[in-house]
C-alpha atoms as a PDB file:
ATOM      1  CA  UNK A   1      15.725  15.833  -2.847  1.00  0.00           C
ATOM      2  CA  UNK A   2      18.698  14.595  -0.572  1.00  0.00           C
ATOM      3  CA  UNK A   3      16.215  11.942   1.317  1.00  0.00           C
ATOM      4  CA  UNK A   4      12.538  10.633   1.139  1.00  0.00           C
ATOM      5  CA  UNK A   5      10.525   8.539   3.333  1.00  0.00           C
ATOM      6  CA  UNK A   6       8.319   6.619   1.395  1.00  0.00           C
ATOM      7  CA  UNK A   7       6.314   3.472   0.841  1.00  0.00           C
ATOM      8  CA  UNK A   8       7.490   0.590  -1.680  1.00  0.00           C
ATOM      9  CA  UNK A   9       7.288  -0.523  -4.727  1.00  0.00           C
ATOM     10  CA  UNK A  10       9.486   1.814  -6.773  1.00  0.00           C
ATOM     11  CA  UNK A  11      12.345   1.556  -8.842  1.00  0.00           C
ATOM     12  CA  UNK A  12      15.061   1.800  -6.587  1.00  0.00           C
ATOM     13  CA  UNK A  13      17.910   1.761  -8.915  1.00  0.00           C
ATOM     14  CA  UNK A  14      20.614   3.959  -7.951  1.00  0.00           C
ATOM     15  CA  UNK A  15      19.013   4.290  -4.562  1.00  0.00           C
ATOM     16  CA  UNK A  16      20.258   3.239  -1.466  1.00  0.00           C
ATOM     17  CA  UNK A  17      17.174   2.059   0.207  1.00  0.00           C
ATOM     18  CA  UNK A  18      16.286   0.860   4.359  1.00  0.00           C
ATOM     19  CA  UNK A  19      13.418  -0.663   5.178  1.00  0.00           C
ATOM     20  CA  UNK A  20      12.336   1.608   8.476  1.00  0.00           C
ATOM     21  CA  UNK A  21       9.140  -0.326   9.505  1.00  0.00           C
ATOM     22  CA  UNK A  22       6.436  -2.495   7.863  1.00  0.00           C
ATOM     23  CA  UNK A  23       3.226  -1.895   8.237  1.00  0.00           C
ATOM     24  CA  UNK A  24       0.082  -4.481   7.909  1.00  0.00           C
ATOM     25  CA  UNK A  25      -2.322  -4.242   4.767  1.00  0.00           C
ATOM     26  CA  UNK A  26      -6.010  -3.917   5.336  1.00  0.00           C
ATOM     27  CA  UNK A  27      -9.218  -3.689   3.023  1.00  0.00           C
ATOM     28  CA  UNK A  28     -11.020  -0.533   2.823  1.00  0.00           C
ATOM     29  CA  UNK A  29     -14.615  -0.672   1.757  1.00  0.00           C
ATOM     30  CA  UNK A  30     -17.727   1.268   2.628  1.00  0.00           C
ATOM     31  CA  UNK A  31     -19.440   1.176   5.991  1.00  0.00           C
ATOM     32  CA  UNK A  32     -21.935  -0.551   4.529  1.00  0.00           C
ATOM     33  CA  UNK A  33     -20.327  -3.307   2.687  1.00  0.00           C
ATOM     34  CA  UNK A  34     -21.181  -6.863   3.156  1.00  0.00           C
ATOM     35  CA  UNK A  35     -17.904  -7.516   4.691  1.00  0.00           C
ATOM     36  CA  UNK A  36     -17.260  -4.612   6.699  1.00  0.00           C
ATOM     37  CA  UNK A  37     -18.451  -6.169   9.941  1.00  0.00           C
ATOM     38  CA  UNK A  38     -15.755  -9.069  10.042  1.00  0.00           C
ATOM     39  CA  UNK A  39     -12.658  -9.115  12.336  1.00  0.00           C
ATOM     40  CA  UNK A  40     -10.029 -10.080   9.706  1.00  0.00           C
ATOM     41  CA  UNK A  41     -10.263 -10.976   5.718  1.00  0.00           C
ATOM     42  CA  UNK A  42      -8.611 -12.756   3.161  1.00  0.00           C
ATOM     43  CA  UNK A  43      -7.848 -12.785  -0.386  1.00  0.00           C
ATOM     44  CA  UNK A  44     -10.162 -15.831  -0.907  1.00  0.00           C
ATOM     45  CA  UNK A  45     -12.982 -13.385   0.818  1.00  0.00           C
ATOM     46  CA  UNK A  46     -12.143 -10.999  -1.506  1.00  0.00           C
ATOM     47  CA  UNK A  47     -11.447 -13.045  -4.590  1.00  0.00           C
ATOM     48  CA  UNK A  48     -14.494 -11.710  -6.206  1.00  0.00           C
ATOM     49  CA  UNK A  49     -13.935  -7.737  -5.305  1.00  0.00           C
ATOM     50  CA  UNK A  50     -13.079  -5.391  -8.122  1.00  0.00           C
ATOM     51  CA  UNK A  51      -9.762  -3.291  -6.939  1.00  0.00           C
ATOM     52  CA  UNK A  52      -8.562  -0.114  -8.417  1.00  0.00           C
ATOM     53  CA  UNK A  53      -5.743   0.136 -11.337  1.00  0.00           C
ATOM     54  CA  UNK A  54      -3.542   2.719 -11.547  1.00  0.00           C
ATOM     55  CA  UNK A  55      -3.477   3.869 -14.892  1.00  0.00           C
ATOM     56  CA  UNK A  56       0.639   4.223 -14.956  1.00  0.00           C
ATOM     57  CA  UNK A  57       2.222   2.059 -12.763  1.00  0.00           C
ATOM     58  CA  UNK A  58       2.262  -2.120 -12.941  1.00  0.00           C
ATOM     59  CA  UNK A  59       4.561  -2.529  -9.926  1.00  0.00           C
ATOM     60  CA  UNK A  60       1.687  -0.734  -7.784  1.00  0.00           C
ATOM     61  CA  UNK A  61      -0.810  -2.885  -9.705  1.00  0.00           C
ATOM     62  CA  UNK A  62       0.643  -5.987  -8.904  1.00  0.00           C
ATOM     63  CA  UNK A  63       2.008  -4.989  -4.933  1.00  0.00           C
ATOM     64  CA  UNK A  64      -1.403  -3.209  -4.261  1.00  0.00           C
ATOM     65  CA  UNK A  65      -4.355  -5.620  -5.507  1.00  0.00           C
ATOM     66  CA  UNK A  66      -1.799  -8.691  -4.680  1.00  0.00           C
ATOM     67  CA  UNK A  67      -1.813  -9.160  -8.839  1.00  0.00           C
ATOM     68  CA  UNK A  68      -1.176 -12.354  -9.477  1.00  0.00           C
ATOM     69  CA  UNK A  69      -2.810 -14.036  -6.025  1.00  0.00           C
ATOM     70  CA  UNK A  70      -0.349 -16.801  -4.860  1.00  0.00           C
ATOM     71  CA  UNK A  71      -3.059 -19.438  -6.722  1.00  0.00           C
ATOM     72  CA  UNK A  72      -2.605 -17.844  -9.553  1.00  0.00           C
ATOM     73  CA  UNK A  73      -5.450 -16.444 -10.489  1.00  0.00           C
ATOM     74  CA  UNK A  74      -5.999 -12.945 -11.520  1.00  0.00           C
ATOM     75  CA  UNK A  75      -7.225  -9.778  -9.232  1.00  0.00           C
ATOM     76  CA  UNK A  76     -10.392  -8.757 -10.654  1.00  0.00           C
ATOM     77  CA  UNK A  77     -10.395  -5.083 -12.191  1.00  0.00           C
ATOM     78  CA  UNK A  78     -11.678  -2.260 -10.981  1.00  0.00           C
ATOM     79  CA  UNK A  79     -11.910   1.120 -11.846  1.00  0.00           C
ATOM     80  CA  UNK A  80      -8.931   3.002 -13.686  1.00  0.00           C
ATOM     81  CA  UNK A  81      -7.501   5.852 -10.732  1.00  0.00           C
ATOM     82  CA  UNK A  82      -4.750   8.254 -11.170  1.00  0.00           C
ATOM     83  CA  UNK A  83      -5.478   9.947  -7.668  1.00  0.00           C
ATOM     84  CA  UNK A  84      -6.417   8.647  -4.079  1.00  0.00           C
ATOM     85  CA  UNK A  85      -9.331  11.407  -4.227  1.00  0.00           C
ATOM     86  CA  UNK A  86     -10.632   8.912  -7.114  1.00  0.00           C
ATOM     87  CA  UNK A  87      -9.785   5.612  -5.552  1.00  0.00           C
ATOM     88  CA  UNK A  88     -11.957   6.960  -2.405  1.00  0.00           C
ATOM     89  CA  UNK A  89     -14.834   7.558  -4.047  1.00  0.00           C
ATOM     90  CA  UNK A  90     -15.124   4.320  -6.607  1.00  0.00           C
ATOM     91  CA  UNK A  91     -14.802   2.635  -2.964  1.00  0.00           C
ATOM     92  CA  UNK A  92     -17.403   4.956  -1.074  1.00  0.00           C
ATOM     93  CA  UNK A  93     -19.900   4.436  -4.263  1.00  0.00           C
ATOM     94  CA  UNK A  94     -19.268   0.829  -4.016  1.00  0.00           C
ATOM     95  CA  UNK A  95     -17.427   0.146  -7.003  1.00  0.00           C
ATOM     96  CA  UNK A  96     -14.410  -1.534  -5.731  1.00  0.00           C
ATOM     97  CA  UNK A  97     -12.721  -2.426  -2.806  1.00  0.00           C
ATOM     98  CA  UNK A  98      -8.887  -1.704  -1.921  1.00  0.00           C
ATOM     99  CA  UNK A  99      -6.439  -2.693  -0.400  1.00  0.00           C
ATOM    100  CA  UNK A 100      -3.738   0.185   1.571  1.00  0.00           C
ATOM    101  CA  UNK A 101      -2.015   0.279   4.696  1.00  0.00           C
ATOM    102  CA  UNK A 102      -3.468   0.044   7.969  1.00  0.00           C
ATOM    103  CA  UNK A 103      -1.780   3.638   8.976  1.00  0.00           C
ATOM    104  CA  UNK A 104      -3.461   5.366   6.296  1.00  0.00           C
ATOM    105  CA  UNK A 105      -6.478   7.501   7.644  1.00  0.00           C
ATOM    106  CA  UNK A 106      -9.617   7.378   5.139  1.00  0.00           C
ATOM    107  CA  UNK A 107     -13.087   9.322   4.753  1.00  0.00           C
ATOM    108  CA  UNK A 108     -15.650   8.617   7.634  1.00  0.00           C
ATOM    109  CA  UNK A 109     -17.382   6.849   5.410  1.00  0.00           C
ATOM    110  CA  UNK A 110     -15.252   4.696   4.914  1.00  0.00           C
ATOM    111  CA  UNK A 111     -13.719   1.324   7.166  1.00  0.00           C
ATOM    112  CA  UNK A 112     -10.999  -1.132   6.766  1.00  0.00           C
ATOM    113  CA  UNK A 113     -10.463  -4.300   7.694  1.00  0.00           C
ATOM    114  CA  UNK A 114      -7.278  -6.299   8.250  1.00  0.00           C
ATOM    115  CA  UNK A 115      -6.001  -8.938   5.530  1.00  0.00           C
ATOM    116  CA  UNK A 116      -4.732 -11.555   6.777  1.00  0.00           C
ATOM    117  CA  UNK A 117      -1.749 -14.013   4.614  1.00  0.00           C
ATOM    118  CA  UNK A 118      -0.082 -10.858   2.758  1.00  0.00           C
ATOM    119  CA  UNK A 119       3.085  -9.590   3.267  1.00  0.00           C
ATOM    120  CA  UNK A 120       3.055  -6.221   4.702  1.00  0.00           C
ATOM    121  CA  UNK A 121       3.673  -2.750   3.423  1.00  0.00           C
ATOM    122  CA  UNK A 122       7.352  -1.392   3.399  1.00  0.00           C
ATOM    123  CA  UNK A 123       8.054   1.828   4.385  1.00  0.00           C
ATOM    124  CA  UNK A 124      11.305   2.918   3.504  1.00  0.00           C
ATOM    125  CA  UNK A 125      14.120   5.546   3.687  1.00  0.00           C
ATOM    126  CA  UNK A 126      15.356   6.612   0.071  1.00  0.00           C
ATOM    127  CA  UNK A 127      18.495   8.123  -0.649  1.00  0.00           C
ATOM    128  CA  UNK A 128      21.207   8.375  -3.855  1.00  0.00           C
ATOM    129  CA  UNK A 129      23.686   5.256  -3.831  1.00  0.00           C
ATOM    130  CA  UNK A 130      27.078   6.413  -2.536  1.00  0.00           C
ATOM    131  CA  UNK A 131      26.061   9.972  -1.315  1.00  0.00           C
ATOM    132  CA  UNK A 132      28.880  10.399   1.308  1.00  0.00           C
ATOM    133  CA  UNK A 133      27.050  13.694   2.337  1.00  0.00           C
ATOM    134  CA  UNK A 134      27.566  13.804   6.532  1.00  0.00           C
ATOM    135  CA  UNK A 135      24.061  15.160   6.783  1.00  0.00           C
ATOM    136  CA  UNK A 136      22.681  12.630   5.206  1.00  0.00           C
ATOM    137  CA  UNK A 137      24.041   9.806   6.712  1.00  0.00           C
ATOM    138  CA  UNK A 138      23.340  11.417   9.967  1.00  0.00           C
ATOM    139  CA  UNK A 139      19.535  11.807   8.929  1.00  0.00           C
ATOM    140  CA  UNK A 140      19.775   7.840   7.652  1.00  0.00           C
ATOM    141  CA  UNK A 141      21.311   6.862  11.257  1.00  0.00           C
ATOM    142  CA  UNK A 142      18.729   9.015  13.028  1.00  0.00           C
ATOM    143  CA  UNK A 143      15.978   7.866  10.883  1.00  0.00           C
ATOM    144  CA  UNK A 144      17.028   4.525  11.371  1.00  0.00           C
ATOM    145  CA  UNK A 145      17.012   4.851  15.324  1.00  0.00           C
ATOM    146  CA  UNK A 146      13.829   6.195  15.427  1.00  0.00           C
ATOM    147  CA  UNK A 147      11.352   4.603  13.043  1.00  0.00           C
ATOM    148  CA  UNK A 148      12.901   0.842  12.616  1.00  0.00           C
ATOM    149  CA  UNK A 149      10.566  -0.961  14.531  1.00  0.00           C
END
């Protein structure tokens, strides 16, 4: 793979990496959840939630559940997910709340809500450090022109 539009955290060594566009992080919970009516949330709203783990990957821990909050205190744990298909249905059987991107569509059973005081999500342009391929840095330039925001 020459190129890949993706979504941080990853290891980016050896990667020359552009941040394209960031993109707000919201709280998806079922329809039905106590806090699915509100306009906006925060972490102290949902400093009691259970949030996924990803079985393999602490960077995604700690980005996605906001793992250490900024008071310190822990996220509390969730269910152990090594697929979206699972993470969707802890949070459709009530299990756990997440936090994802605002773009991302989700089941109809589903709803998110927008937190508020967290940095956003990254979306990104990935490609190999010092590839001087012309095609590439054509893509980067055109990527760049189109989806920086």
């Amino acid at each position: 793979m020459d190129a890949a539009v993706c979504r941080l955290p990853f290891p980016t060594g050896g990667l020359h990496v552009t941040v394209l566009y960031d993109e707000p992080r919201v709280v998806l919970m079922p329809l039905d959840h106590r806090l699915a009516h509100r306009e906006s949330l925060t972490l102290d709203d949902i400093a009691d939630e259970p949030l996924p783990l990803l079985s393999s990957d602490a960077a995604w821990n700690a980005h996605w559940r906001i793992d250490p909050r900024p008071d310190g205190s822990r996220a509390p744990d969730g269910p152990v997910v090594d697929a979206v298909e699972d993470k969707n249905e802890f949070v459709a059987a009530g299990q756990a709340v997440a936090i994802v991107p605002a773009g991302i569509r989700h089941r109809p059973d589903l709803t998110t809500v927008p937190l508020e005081g967290v940095e956003p999500s990254h979306v990104v342009l990935a490609t190999r450090a010092g590839d001087r391929d012309r095609l590439l840095a054509a893509f980067r330039v055109c990527a760049e022109d189109l989806l920086t925001g």
